[in-house]
C-alpha atoms as a PDB file:
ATOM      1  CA  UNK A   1     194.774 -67.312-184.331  1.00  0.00           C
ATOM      2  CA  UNK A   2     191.575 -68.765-182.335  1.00  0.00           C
ATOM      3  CA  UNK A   3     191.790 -70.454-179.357  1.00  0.00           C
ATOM      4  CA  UNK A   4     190.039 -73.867-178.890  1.00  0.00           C
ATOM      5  CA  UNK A   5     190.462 -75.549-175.356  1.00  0.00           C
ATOM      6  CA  UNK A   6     190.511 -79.110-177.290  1.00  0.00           C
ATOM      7  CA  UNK A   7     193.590 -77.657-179.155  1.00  0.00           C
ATOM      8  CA  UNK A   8     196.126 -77.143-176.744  1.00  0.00           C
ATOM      9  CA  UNK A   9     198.783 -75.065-178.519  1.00  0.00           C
ATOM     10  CA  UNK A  10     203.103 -76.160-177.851  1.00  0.00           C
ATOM     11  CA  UNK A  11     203.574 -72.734-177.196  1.00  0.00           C
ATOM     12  CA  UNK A  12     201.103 -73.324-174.252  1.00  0.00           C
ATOM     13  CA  UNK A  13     202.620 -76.414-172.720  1.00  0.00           C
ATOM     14  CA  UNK A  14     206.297 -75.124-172.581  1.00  0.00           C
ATOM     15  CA  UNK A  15     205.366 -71.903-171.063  1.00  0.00           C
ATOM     16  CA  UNK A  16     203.439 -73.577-168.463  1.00  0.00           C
ATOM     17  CA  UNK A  17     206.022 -75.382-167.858  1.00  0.00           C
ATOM     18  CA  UNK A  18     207.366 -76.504-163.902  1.00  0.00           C
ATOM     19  CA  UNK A  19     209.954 -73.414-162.797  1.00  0.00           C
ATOM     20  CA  UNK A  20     211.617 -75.246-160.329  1.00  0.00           C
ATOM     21  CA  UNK A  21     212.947 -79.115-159.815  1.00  0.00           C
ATOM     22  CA  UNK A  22     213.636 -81.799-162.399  1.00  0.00           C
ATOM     23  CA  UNK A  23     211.546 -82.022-165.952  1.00  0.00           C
ATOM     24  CA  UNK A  24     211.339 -84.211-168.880  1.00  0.00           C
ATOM     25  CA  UNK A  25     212.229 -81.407-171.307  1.00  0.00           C
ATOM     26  CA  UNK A  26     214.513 -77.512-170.520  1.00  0.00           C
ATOM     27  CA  UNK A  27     214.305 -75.141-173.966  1.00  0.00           C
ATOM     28  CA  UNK A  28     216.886 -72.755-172.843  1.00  0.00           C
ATOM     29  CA  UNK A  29     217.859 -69.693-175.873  1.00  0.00           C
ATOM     30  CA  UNK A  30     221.270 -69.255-176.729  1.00  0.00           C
ATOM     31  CA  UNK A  31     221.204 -65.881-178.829  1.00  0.00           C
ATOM     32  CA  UNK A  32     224.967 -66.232-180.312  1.00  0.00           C
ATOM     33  CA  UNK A  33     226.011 -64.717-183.590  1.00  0.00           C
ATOM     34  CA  UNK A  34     228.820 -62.121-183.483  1.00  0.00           C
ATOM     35  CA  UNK A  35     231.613 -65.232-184.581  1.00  0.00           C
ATOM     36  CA  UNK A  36     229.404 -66.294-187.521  1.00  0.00           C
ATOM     37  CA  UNK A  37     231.501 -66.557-191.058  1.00  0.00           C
ATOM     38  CA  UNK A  38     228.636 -64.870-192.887  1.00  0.00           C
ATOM     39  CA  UNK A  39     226.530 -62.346-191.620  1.00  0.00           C
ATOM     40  CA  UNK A  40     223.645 -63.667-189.374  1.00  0.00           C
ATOM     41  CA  UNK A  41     220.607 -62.010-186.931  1.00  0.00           C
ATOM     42  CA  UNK A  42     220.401 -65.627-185.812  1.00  0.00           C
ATOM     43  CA  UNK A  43     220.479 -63.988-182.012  1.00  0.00           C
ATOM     44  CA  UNK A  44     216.382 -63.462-183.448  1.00  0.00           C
ATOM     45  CA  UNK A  45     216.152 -67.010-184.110  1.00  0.00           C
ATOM     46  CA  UNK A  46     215.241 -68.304-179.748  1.00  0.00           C
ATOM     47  CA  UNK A  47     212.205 -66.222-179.829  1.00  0.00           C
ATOM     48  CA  UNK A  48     210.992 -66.921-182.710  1.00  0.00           C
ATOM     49  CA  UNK A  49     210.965 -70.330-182.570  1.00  0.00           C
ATOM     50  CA  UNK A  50     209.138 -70.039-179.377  1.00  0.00           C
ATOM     51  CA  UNK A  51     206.375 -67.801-181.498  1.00  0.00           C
ATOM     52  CA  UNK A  52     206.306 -70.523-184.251  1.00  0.00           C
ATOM     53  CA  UNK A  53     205.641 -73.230-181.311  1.00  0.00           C
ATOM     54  CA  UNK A  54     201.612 -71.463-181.129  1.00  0.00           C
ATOM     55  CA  UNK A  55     201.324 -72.904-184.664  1.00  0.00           C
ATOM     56  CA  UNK A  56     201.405 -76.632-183.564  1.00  0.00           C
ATOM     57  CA  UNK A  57     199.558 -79.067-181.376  1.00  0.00           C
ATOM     58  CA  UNK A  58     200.815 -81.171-178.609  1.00  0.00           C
ATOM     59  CA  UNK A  59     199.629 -83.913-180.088  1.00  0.00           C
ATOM     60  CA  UNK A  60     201.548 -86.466-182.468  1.00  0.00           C
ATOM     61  CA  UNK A  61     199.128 -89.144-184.391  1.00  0.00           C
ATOM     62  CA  UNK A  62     202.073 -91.418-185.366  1.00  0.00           C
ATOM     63  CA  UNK A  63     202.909 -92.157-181.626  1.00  0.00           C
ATOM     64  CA  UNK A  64     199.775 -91.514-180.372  1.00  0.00           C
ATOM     65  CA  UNK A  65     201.134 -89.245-177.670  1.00  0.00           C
ATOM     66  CA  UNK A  66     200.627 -85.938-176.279  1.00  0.00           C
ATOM     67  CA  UNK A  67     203.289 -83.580-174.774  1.00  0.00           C
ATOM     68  CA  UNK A  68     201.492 -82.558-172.098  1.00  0.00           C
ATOM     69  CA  UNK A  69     202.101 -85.885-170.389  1.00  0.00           C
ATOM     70  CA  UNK A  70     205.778 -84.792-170.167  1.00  0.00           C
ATOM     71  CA  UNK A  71     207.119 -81.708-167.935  1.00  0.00           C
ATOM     72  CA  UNK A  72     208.762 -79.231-169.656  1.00  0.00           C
ATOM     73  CA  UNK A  73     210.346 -75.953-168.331  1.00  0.00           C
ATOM     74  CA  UNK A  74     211.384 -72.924-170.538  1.00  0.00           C
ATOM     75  CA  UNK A  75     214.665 -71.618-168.737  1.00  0.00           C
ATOM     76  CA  UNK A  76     214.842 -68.038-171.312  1.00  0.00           C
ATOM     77  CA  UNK A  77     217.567 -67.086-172.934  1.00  0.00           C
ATOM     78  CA  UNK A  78     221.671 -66.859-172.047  1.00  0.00           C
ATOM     79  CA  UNK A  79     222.642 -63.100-172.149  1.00  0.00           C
ATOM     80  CA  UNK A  80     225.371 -62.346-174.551  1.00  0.00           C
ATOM     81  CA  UNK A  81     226.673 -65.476-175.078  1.00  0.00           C
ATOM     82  CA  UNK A  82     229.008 -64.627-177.700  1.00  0.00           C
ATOM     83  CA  UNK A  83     233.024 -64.791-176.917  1.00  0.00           C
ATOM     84  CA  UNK A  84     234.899 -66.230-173.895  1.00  0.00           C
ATOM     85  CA  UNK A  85     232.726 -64.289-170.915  1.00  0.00           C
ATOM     86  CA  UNK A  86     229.636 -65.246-172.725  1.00  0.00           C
ATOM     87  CA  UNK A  87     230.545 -69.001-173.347  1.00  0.00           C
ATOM     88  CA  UNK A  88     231.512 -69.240-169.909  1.00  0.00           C
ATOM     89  CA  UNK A  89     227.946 -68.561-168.681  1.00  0.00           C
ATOM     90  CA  UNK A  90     226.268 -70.780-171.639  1.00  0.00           C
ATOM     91  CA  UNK A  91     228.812 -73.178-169.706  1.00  0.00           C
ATOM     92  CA  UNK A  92     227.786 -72.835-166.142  1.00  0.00           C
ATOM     93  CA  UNK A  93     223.918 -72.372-167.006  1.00  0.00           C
ATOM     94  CA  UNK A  94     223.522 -75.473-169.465  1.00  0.00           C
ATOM     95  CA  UNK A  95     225.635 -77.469-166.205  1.00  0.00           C
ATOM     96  CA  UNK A  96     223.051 -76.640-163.692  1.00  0.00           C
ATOM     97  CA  UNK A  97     219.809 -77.239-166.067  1.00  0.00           C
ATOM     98  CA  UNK A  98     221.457 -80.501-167.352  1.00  0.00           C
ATOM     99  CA  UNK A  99     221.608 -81.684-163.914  1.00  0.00           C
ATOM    100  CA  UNK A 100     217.871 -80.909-163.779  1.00  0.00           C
ATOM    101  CA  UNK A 101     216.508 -82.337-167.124  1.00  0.00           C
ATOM    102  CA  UNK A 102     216.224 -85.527-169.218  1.00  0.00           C
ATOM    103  CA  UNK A 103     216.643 -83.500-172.272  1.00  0.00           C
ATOM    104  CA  UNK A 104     218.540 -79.822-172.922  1.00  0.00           C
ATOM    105  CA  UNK A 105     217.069 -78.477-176.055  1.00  0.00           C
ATOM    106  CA  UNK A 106     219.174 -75.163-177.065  1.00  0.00           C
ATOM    107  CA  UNK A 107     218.026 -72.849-179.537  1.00  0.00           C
ATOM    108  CA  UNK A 108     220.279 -70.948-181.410  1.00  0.00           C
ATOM    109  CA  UNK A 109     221.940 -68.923-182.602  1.00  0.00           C
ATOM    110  CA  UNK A 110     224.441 -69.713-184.907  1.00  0.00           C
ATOM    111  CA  UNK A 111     226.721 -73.139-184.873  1.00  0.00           C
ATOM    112  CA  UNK A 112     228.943 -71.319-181.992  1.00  0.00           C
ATOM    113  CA  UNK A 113     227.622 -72.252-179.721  1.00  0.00           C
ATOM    114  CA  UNK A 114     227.547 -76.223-179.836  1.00  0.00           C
ATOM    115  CA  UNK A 115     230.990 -75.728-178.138  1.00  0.00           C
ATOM    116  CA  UNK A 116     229.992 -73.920-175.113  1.00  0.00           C
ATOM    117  CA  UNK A 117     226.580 -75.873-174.745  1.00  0.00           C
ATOM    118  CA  UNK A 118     228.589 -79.306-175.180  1.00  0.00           C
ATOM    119  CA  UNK A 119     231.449 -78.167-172.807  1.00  0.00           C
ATOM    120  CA  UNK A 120     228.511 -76.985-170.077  1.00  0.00           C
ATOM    121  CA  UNK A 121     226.967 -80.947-170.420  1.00  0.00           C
ATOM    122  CA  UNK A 122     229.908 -83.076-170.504  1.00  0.00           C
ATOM    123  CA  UNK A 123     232.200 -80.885-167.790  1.00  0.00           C
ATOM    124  CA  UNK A 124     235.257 -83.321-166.657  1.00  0.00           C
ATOM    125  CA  UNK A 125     233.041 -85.855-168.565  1.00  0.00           C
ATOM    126  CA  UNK A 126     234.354 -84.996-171.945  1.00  0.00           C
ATOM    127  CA  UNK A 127     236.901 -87.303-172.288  1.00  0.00           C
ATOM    128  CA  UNK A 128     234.550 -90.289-172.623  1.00  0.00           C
ATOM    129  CA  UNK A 129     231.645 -87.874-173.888  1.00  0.00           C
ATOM    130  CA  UNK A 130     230.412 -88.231-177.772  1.00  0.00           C
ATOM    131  CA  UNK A 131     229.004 -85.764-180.233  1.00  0.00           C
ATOM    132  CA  UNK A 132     226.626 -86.230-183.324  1.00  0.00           C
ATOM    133  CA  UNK A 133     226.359 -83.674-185.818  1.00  0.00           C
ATOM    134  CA  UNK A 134     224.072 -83.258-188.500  1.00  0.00           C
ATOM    135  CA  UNK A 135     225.759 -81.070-190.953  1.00  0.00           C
ATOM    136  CA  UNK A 136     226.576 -80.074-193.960  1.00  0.00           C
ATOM    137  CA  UNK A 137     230.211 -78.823-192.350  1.00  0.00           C
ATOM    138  CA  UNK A 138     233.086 -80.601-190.932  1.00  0.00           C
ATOM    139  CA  UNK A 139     233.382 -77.157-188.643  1.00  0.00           C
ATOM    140  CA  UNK A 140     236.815 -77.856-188.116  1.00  0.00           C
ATOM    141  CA  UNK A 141     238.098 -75.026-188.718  1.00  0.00           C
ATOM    142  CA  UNK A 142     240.474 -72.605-187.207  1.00  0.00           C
ATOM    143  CA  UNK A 143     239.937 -70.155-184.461  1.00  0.00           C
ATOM    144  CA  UNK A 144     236.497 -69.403-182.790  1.00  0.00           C
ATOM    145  CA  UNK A 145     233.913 -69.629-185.203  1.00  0.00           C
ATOM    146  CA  UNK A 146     230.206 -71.357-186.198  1.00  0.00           C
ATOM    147  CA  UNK A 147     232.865 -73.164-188.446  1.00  0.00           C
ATOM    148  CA  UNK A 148     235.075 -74.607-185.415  1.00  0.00           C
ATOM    149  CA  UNK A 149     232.736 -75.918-182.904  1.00  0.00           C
ATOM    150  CA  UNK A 150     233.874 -79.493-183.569  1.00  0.00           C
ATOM    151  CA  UNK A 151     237.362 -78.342-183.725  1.00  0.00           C
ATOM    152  CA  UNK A 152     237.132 -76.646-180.104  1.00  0.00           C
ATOM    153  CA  UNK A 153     235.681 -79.557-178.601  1.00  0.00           C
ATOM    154  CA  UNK A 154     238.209 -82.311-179.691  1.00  0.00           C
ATOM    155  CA  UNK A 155     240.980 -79.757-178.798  1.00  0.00           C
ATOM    156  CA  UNK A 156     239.274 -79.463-174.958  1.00  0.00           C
ATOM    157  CA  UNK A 157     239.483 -83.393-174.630  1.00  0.00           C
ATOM    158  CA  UNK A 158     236.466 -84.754-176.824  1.00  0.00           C
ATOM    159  CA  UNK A 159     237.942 -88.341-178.903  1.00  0.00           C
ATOM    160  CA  UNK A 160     237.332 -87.629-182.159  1.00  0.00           C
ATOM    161  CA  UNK A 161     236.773 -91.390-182.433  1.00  0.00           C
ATOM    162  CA  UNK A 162     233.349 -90.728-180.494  1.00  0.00           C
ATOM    163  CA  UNK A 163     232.053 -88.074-183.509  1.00  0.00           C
ATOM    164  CA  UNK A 164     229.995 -88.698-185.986  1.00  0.00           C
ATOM    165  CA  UNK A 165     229.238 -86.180-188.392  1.00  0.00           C
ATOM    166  CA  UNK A 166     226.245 -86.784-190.923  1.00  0.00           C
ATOM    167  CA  UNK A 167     224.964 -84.977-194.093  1.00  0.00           C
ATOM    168  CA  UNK A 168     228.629 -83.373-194.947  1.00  0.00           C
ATOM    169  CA  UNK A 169     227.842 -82.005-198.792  1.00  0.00           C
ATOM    170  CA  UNK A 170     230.063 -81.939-201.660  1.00  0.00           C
ATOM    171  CA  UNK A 171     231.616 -78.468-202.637  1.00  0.00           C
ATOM    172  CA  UNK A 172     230.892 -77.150-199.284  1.00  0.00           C
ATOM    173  CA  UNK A 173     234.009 -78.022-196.976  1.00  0.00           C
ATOM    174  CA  UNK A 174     237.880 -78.217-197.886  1.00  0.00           C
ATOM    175  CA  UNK A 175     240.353 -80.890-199.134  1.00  0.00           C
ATOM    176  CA  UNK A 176     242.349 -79.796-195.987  1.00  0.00           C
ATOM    177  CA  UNK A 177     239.324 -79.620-193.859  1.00  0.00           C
ATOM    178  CA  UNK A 178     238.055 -83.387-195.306  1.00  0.00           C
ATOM    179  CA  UNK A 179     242.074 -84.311-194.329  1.00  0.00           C
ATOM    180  CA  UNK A 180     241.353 -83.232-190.394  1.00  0.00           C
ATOM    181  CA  UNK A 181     239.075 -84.807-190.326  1.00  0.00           C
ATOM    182  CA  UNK A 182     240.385 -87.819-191.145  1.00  0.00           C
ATOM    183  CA  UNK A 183     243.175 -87.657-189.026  1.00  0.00           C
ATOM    184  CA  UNK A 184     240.944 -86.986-186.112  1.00  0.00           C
ATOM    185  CA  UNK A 185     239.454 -90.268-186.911  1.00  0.00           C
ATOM    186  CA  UNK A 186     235.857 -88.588-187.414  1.00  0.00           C
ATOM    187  CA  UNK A 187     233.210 -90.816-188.888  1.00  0.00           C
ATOM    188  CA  UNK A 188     231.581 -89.558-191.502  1.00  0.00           C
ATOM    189  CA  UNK A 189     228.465 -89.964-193.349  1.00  0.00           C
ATOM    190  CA  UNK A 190     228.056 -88.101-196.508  1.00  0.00           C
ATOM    191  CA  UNK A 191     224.963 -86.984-197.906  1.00  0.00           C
ATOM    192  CA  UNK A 192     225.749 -89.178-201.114  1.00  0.00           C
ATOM    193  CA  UNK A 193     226.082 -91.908-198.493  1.00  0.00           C
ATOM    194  CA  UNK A 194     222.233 -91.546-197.430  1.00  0.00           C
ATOM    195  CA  UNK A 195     220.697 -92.002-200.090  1.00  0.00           C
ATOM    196  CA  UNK A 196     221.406 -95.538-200.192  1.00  0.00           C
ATOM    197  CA  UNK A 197     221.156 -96.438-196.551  1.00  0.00           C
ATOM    198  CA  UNK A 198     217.867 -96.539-193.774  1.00  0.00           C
ATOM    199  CA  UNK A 199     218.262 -92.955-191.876  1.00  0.00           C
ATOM    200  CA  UNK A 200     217.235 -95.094-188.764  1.00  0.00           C
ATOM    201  CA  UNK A 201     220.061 -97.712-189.131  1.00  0.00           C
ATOM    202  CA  UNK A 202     222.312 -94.491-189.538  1.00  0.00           C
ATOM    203  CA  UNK A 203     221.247 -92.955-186.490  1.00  0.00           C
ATOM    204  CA  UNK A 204     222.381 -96.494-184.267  1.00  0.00           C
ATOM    205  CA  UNK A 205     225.043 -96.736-185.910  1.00  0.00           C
ATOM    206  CA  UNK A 206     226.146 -93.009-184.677  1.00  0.00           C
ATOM    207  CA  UNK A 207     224.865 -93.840-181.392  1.00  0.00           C
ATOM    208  CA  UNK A 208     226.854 -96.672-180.816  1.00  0.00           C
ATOM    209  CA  UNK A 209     229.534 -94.910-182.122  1.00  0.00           C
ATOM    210  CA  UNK A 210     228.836 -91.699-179.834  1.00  0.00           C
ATOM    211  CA  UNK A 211     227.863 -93.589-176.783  1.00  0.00           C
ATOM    212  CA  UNK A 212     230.884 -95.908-176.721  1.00  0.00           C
ATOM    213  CA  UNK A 213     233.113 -94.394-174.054  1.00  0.00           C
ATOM    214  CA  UNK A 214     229.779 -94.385-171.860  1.00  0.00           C
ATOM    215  CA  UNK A 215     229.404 -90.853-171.223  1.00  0.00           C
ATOM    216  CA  UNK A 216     226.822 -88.304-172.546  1.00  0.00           C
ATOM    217  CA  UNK A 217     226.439 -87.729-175.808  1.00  0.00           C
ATOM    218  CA  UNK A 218     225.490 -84.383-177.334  1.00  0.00           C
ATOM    219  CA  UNK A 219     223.947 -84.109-180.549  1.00  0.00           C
ATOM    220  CA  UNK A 220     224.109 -80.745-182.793  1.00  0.00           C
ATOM    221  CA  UNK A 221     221.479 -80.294-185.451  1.00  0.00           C
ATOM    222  CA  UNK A 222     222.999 -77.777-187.682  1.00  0.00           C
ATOM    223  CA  UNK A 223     219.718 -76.898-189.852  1.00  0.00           C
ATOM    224  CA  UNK A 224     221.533 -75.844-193.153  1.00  0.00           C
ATOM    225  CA  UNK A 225     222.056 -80.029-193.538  1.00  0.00           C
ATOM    226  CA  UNK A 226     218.833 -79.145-195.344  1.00  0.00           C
ATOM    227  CA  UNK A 227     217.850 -78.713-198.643  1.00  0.00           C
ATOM    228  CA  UNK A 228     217.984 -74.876-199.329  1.00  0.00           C
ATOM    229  CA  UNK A 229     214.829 -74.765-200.505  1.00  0.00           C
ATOM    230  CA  UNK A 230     213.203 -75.971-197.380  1.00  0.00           C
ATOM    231  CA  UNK A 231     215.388 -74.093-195.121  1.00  0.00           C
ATOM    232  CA  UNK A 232     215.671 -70.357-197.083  1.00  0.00           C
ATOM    233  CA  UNK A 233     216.478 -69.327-193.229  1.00  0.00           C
ATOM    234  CA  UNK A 234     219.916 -70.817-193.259  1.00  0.00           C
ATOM    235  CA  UNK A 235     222.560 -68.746-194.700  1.00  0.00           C
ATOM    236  CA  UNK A 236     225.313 -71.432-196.234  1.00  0.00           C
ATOM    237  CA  UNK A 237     222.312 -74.143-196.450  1.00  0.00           C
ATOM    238  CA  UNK A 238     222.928 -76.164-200.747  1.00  0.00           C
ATOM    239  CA  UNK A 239     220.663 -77.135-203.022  1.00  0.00           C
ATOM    240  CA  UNK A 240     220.323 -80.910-202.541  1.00  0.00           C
ATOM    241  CA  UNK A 241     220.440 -81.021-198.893  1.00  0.00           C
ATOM    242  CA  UNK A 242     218.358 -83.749-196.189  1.00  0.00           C
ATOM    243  CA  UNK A 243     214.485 -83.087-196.419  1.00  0.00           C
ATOM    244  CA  UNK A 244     212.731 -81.434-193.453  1.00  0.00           C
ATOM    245  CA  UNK A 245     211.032 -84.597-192.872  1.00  0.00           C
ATOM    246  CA  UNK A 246     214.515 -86.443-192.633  1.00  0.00           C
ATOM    247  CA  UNK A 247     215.424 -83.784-190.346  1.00  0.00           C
ATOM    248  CA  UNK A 248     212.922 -84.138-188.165  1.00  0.00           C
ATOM    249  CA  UNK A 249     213.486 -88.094-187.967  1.00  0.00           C
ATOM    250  CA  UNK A 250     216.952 -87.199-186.467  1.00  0.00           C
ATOM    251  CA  UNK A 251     215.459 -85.054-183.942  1.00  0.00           C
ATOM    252  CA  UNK A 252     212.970 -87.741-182.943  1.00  0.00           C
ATOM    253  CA  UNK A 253     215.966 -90.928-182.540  1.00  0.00           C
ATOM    254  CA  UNK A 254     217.866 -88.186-181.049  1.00  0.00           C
ATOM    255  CA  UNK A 255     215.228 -87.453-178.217  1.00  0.00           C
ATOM    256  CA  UNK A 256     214.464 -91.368-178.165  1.00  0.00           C
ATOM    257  CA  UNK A 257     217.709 -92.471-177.118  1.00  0.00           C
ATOM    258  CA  UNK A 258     218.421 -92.242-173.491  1.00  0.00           C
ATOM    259  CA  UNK A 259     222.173 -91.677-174.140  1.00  0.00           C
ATOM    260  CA  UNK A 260     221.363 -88.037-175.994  1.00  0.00           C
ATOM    261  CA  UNK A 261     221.560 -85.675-173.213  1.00  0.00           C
ATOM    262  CA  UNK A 262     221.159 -82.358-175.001  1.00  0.00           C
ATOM    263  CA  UNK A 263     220.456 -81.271-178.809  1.00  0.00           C
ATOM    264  CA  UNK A 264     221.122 -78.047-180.241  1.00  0.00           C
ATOM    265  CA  UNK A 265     219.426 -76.375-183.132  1.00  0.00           C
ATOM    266  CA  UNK A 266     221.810 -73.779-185.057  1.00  0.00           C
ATOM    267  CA  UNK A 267     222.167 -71.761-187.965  1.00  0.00           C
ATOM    268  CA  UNK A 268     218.497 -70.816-188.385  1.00  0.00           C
ATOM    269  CA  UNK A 269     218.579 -66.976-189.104  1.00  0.00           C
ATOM    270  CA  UNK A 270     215.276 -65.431-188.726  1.00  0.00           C
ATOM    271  CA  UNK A 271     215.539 -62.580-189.996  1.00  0.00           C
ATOM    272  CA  UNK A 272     216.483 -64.144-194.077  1.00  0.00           C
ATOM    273  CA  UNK A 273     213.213 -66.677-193.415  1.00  0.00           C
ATOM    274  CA  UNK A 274     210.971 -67.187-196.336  1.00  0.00           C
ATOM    275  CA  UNK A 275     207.692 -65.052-196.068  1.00  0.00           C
ATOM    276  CA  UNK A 276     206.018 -68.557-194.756  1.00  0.00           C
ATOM    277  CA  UNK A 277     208.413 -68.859-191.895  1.00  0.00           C
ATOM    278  CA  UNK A 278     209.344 -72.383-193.057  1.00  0.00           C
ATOM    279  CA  UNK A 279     212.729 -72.356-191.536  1.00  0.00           C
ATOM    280  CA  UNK A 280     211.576 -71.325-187.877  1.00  0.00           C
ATOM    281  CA  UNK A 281     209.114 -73.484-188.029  1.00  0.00           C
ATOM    282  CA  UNK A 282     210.797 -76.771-189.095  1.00  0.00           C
ATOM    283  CA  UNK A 283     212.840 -75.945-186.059  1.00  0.00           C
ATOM    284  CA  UNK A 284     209.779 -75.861-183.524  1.00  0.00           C
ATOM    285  CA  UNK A 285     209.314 -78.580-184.803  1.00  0.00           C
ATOM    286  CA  UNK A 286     212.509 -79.828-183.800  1.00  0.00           C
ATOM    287  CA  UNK A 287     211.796 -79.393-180.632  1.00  0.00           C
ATOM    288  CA  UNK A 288     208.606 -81.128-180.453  1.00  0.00           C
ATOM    289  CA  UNK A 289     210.283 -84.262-182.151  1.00  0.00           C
ATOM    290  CA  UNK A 290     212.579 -84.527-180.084  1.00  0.00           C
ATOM    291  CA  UNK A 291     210.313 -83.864-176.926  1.00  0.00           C
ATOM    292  CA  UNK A 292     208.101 -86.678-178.515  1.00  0.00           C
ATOM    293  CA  UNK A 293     211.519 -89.007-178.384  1.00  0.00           C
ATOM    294  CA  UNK A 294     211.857 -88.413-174.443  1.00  0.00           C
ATOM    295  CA  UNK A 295     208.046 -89.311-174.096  1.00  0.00           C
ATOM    296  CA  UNK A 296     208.961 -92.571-175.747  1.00  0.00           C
ATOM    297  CA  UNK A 297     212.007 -93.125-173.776  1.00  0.00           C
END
């Protein structure tokens, strides 16, 4: 690709990023996917959304903003950060950057690691902590999965009053699952149920919701919520899924609101990507939506 001086690339402005002190924005890699259901070389997926970053500009028309009026600071990736050892350090390394940051952005990796990330933002906070997921999963499931994040955290304290989870498809959880769910008192928002309803009215609504016991509130986008044919990256992603433009408008109210403290980006595998990357690079784009949110903040 050419350079141009008058085209500053994203790539550009998070590497330059400040290495030490407080910043607007902290990308930090979390490589997990030995736990994943199906088969995954999302550990690839960090790196290569960093790559996919040199294909877009700092500069969003809609807003009329540029990302190189916020600080940013790549922090690399977590080593290993698969099982109890590994989750333990996603823990203690997302608590110090948190601390340091307006917005954590973690790349993943598969849906794993939305507990440890969560658990290393809220710490003793969790009991009045909330959680937005964008999903096509309940991941309520048991033992220590991508499918039991959600599970995990409402075991470890998190009210299950203070979750929303958004985009759930048909045929793709359980009647017993759907029933857990339930009980937990999870709100839930099914894909059916956007089609007929503002995504930006949805969003406050699961902010409110989230943000209601007045602590932090963590927010998971799980990237097989997508349609599968604009996310050929994601393993268990459906036919009839959200857009990548829908998507993308969750990442931005995400980043907007000052009650989001972190966002996660899962389930991306990059390895399975379409020859066109389209998959890694709807979740650079991620980022930079959501970095555009904190500029607006």
């Amino acid at each position: 690709m050419s350079d141009d001086p008058r085209w500053p690339r994203a790539s550009e402005w998070l590497a330059a990023g400040d290495s030490a002190g407080s910043v607007d924005v902290t990308v930090l890699g979390v490589p997990a996917s030995r736990t994943s259901i199906s088969p995954t070389h999302a550990h690839l997926t960090p790196n290569a959304i960093r790559e996919a970053l040199a294909r877009y500009s700092t500069y969003a028309w809609s807003h009329d903003l540029d990302l190189m009026s916020l600080s940013a600071r790549d922090a690399g990736d977590v080593l290993d950060p698969d099982g109890e050892e590994g989750e333990r350090r996603v823990m203690e390394r997302v608590r110090v950057l948190a601390a340091e940051t307006r917005l954590l952005v973690a790349l993943g990796g598969d849906n794993s690691i939305t507990y440890s990330v969560a658990r290393g933002l809220w710490g003793e906070t969790i009991g009045s902590a909330g959680l937005i997921t964008l999903d096509a999963h309940h991941d309520l499931r048991d033992g220590a999965s991508n499918g039991s994040p959600v599970r995990r955290l409402v075991e470890a304290g998190l009210s299950g009053s203070r979750v929303v989870q958004i985009g759930i498809a048909d045929f793709s959880n359980s009647a017993d699952y759907a029933a857990r769910a339930r009980d937990l008192g999870i709100t839930v928002v099914t894909r059916d149920a956007l089609r007929r309803r503002p995504l930006g009215d949805v969003m406050a609504e699961s902010l409110a919701i989230a943000s209601s016991g007045g602590g932090p509130v963590h927010v998971d986008l799980d990237v097989d919520v997508c349609d599968r044919s604009v996310v050929p990256g994601c393993p268990a992603a459906a036919p009839g899924g959200l857009t990548a433009d829908e998507l993308r408008q969750v990442a931005f109210l995400a980043g907007r609101s000052p009650r989001v403290a972190a966002v996660d980006i899962t389930e991306i595998d990059a390895s399975a990507d379409a020859p066109d990357g389209r998959t890694v690079r709807l979740g650079a784009l991620l980022v930079l939506e959501a970095a555009a949110g904190v500029a607006l903040r």
